[in-house]
Protein backbone atom coordinates (compact mmCIF):
# COMPACT_ATOMS: atom_id res chain seq x y z
CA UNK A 1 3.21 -4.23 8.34
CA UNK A 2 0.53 -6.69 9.25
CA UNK A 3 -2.56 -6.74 7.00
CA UNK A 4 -5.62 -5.31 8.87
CA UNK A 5 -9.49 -5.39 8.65
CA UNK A 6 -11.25 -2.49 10.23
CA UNK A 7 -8.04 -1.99 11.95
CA UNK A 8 -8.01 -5.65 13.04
CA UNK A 9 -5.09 -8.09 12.65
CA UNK A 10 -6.69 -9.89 9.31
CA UNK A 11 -5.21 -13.07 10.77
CA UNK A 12 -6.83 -13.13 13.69
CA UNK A 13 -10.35 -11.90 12.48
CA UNK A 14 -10.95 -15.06 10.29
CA UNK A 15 -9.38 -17.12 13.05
CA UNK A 16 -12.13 -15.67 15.19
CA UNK A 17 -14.78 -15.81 13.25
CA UNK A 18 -13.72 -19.99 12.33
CA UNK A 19 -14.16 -20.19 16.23
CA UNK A 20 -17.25 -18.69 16.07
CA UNK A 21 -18.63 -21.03 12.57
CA UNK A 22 -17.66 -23.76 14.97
CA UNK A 23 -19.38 -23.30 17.55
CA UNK A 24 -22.61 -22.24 15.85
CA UNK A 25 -22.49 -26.10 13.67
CA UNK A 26 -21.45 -27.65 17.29
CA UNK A 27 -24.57 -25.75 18.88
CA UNK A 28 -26.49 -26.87 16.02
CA UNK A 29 -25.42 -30.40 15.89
CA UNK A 30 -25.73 -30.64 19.52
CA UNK A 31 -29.37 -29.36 19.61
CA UNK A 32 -30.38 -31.91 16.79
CA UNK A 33 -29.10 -34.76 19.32
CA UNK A 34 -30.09 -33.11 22.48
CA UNK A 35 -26.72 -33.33 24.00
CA UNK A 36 -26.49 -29.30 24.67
CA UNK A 37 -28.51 -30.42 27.95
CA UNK A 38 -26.12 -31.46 29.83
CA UNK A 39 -23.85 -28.44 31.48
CA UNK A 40 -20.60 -30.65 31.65
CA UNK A 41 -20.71 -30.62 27.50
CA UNK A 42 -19.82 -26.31 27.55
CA UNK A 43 -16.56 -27.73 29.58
CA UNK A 44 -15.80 -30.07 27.08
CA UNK A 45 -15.60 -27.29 24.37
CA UNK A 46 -13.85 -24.84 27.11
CA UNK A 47 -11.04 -27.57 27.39
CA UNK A 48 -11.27 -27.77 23.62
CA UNK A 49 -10.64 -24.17 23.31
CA UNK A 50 -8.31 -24.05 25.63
CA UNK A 51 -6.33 -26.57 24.92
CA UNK A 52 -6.04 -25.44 20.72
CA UNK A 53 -4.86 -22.02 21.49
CA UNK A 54 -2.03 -23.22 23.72
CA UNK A 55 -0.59 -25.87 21.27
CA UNK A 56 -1.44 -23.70 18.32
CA UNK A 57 1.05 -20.78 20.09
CA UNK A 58 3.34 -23.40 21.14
CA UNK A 59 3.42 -26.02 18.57
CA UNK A 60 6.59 -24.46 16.29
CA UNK A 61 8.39 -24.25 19.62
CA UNK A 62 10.55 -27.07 19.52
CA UNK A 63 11.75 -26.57 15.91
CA UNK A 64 15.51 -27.37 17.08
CA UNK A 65 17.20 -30.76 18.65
CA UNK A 66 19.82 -28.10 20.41
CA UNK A 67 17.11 -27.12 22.93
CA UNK A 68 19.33 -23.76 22.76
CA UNK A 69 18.63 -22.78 19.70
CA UNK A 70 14.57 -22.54 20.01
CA UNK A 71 12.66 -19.40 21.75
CA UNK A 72 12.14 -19.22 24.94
CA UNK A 73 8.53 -19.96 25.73
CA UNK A 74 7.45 -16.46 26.45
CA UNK A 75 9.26 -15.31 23.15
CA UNK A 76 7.41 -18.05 21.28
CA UNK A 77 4.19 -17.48 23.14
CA UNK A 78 4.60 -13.86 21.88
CA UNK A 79 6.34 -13.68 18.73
CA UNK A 80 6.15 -17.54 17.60
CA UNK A 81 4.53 -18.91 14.15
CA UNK A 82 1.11 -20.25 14.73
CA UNK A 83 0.41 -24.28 13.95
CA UNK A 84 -2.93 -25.44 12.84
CA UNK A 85 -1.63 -28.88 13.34
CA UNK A 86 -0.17 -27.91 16.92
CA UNK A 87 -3.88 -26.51 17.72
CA UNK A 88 -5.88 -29.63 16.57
CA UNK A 89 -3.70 -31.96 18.82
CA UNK A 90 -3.87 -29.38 21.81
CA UNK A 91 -7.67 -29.37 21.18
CA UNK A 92 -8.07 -32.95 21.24
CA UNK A 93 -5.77 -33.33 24.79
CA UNK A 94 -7.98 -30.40 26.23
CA UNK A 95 -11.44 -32.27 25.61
CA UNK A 96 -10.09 -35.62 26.41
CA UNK A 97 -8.50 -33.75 30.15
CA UNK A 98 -11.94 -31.99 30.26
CA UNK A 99 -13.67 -35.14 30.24
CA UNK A 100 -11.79 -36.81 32.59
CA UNK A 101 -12.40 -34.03 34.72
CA UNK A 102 -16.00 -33.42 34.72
CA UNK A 103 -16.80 -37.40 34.16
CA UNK A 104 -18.88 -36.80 30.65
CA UNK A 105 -18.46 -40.04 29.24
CA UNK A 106 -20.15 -39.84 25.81
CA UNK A 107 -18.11 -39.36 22.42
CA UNK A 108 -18.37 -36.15 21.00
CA UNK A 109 -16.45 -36.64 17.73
CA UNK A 110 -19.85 -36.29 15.66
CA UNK A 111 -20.35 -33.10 17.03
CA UNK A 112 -16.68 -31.47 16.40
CA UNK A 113 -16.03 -33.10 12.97
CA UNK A 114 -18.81 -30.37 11.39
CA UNK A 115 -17.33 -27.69 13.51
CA UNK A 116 -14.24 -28.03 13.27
CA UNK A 117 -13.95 -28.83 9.22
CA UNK A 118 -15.96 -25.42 8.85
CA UNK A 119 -14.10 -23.62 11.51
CA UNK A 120 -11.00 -24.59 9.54
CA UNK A 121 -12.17 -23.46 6.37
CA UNK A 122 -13.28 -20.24 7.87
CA UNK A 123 -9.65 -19.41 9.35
CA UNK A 124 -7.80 -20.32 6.64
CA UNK A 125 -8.94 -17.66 4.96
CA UNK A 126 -6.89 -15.43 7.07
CA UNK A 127 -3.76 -17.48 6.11
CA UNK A 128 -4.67 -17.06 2.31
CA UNK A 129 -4.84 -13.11 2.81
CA UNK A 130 -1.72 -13.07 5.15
CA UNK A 131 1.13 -15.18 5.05
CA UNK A 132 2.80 -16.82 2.12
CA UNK A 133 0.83 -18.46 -0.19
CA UNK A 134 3.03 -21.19 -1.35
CA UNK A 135 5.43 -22.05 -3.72
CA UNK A 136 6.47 -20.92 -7.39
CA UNK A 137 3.79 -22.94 -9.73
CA UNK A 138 5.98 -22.87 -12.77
CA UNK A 139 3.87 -21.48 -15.54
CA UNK A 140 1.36 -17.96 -16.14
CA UNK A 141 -1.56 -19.00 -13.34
CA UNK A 142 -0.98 -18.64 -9.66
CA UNK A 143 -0.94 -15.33 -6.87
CA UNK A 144 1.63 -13.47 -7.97
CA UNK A 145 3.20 -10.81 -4.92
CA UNK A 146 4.26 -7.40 -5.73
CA UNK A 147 7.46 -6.31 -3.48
CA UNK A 148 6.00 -5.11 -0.21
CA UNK A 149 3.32 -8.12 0.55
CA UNK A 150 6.53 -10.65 -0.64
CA UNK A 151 8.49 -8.27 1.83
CA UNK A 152 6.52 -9.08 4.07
CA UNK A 153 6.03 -12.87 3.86
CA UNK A 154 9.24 -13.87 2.75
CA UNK A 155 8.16 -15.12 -1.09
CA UNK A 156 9.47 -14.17 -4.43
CA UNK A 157 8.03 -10.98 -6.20
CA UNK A 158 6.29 -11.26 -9.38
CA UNK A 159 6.20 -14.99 -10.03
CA UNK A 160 2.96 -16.80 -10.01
CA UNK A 161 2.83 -18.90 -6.44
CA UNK A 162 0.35 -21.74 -5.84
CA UNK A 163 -2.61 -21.08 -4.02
CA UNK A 164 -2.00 -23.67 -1.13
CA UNK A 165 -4.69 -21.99 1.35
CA UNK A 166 -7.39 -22.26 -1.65
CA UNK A 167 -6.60 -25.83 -1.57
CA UNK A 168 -6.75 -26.68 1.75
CA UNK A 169 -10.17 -24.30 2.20
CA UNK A 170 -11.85 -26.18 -0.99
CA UNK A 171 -10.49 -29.37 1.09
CA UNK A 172 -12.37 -28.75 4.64
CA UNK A 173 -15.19 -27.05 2.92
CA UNK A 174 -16.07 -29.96 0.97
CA UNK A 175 -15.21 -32.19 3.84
CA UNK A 176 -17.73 -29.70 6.13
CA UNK A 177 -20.60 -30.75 3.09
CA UNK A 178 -19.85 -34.48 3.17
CA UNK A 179 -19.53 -34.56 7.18
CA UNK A 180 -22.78 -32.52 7.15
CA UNK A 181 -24.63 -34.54 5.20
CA UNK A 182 -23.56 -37.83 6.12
CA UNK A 183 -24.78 -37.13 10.09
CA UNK A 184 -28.19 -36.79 8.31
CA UNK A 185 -28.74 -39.86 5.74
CA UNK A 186 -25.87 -42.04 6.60
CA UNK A 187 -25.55 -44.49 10.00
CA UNK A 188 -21.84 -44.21 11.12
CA UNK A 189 -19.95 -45.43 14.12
CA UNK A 190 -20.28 -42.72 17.05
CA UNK A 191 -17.37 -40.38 16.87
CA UNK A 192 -15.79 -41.76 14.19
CA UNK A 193 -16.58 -38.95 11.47
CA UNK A 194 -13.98 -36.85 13.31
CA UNK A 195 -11.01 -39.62 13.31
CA UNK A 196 -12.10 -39.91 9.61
CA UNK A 197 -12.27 -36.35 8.95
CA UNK A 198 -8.69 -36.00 10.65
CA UNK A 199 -7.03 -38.96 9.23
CA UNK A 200 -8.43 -37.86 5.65
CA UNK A 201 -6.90 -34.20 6.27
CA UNK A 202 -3.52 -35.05 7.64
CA UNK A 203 -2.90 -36.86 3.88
CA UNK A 204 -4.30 -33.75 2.26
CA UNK A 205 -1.75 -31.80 4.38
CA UNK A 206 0.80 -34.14 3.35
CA UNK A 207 0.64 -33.40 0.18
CA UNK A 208 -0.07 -29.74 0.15
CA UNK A 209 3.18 -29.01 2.11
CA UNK A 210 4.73 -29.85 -1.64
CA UNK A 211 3.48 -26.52 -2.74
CA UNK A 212 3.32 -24.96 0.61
CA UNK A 213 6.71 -23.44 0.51
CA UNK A 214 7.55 -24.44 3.78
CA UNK A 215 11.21 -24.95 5.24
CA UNK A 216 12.44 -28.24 4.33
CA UNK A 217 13.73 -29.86 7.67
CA UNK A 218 15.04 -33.42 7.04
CA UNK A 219 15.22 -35.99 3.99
CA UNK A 220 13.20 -33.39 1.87
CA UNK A 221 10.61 -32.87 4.05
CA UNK A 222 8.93 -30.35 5.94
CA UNK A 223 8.41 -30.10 9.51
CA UNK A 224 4.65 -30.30 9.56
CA UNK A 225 5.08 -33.66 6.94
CA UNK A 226 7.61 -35.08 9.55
CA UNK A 227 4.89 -34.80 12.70
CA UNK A 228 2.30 -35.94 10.14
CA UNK A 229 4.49 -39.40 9.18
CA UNK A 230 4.36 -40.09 12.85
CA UNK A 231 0.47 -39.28 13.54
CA UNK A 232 -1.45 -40.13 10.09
CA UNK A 233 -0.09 -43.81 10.61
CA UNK A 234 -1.52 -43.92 14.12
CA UNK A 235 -4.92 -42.28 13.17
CA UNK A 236 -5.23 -44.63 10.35
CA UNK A 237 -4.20 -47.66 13.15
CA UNK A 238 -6.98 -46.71 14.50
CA UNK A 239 -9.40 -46.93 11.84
CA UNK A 240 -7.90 -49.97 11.02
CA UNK A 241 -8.16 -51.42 14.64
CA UNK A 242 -12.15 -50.43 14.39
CA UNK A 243 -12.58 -52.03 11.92
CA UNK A 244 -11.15 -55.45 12.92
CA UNK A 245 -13.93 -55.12 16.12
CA UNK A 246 -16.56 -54.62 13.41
CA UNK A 247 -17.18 -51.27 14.58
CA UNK A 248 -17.99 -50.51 10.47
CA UNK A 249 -20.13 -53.92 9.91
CA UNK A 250 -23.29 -51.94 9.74
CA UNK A 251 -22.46 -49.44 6.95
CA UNK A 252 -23.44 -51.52 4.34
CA UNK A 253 -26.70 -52.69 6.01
CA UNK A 254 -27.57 -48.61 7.47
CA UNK A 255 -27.90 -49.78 10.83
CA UNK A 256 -24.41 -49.52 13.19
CA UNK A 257 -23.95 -50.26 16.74
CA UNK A 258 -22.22 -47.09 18.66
């Protein structure tokens, strides 16, 4: 049975309520720099929307090279596992498209990074009280399942299971405080916080997938650390390729040219 909350699905409420943490901080953010002005910016987020709850639904989809042996799309769409990392790439193509389409030119990275860090930390939650929690820790500490909740997500009864979600909250709430902070006392390139931000959480999610208890796919590693060995490298290109064009010259000095 799927855990409820006031008759909810659990999962969904803190899912919902992230969405809503986000867009209060992007509101908020976007006040503080008087970009909420301009109309075209509520399409950006639309497309951001959007685009994240498509890929999030979709993203397990192609699990299998035998194109036979996935779901159909309207199985997945129904009945599919959700991916965080599927919804932050579908959220990114979604503002870029939305962009294109209603020709607002300025980056918005500064405002999302906040939102989207708490947002995260916020949903997650619902993961912690729902699915799996991760894998056996090896000693007396851990979240330890009785029989119908390890029924029910597919772990081992009564063995003491690493906390994975408590990690990866801790990990976006403290990035949420940094981010936060940072916008206020600290120059920074514009937009960049968010390619940091992601860049810094796809090696955190590296890592965690170790005591995730996730599938392992291919040469020991899980699906989500397979995408994340082809798109960490290119974030931190990136970064890399900013800072060659002296896009991060200023940090030292406080003062940084957008």
């Amino acid at each position: 049975m799927v855990p409820t909350l006031f008759g909810l699905d659990t999962h969904a409420v803190f899912v919902g309520l992230g969405v809503v943490a986000a867009l209060v901080v992007f509101t908020l953010e976007g006040r503080r720099r008087g970009a909420t002005t301009d109309e075209r910016l509520l399409l950006v987020v639309t497309g951001g929307l959007v685009g994240g709850a498509v890929f999030m639904r979709l993203g397990t989809w192609l699990q299998h090279v035998d194109l036979r042996q996935n779901a159909s799309l309207a199985e997945q769409w129904a009945y599919g596992n959700r991916s965080i990392l599927g919804g932050l790439v579908g959220a990114w193509v979604g503002v870029h498209v939305a962009k294109r389409l209603s020709g607002y030119s300025l980056r918005t990275g500064d405002l999302f990074a906040p939102a989207v860090a708490l947002g995260m930390a916020v949903g997650r939650v619902g993961c912690l009280l729902t699915e799996r929690p991760g894998s056996p820790t090896g000693s007396s500490w851990g979240i330890t399942l009785g029989e119908a909740a390890a029924t029910r997500t597919g772990a081992p009864a009564g063995i003491p299971l690493h906390p994975s979600f408590v990690y990866e909250i801790a990990f976006h709430a403290a990035a949420f405080a940094v981010i936060w902070w940072w916008l206020r006392h600290q120059p920074v390139p514009s937009g960049e916080l968010l390619v940091w931000y992601l860049g810094a959480y796809g090696v955190a999610r590296f890592l965690l997938e170790y005591v995730r208890g996730n599938e392992v796919a291919w040469l020991g590693l899980t699906r989500p650390q397979l995408f994340l060995l082809v798109t960490v490298p290119l974030i931190l290109a990136r970064v890399a390729l900013q800072a060659r064009r002296g896009a991060y010259q200023g940090l030292r000095s406080g003062t940084v040219v957008a």
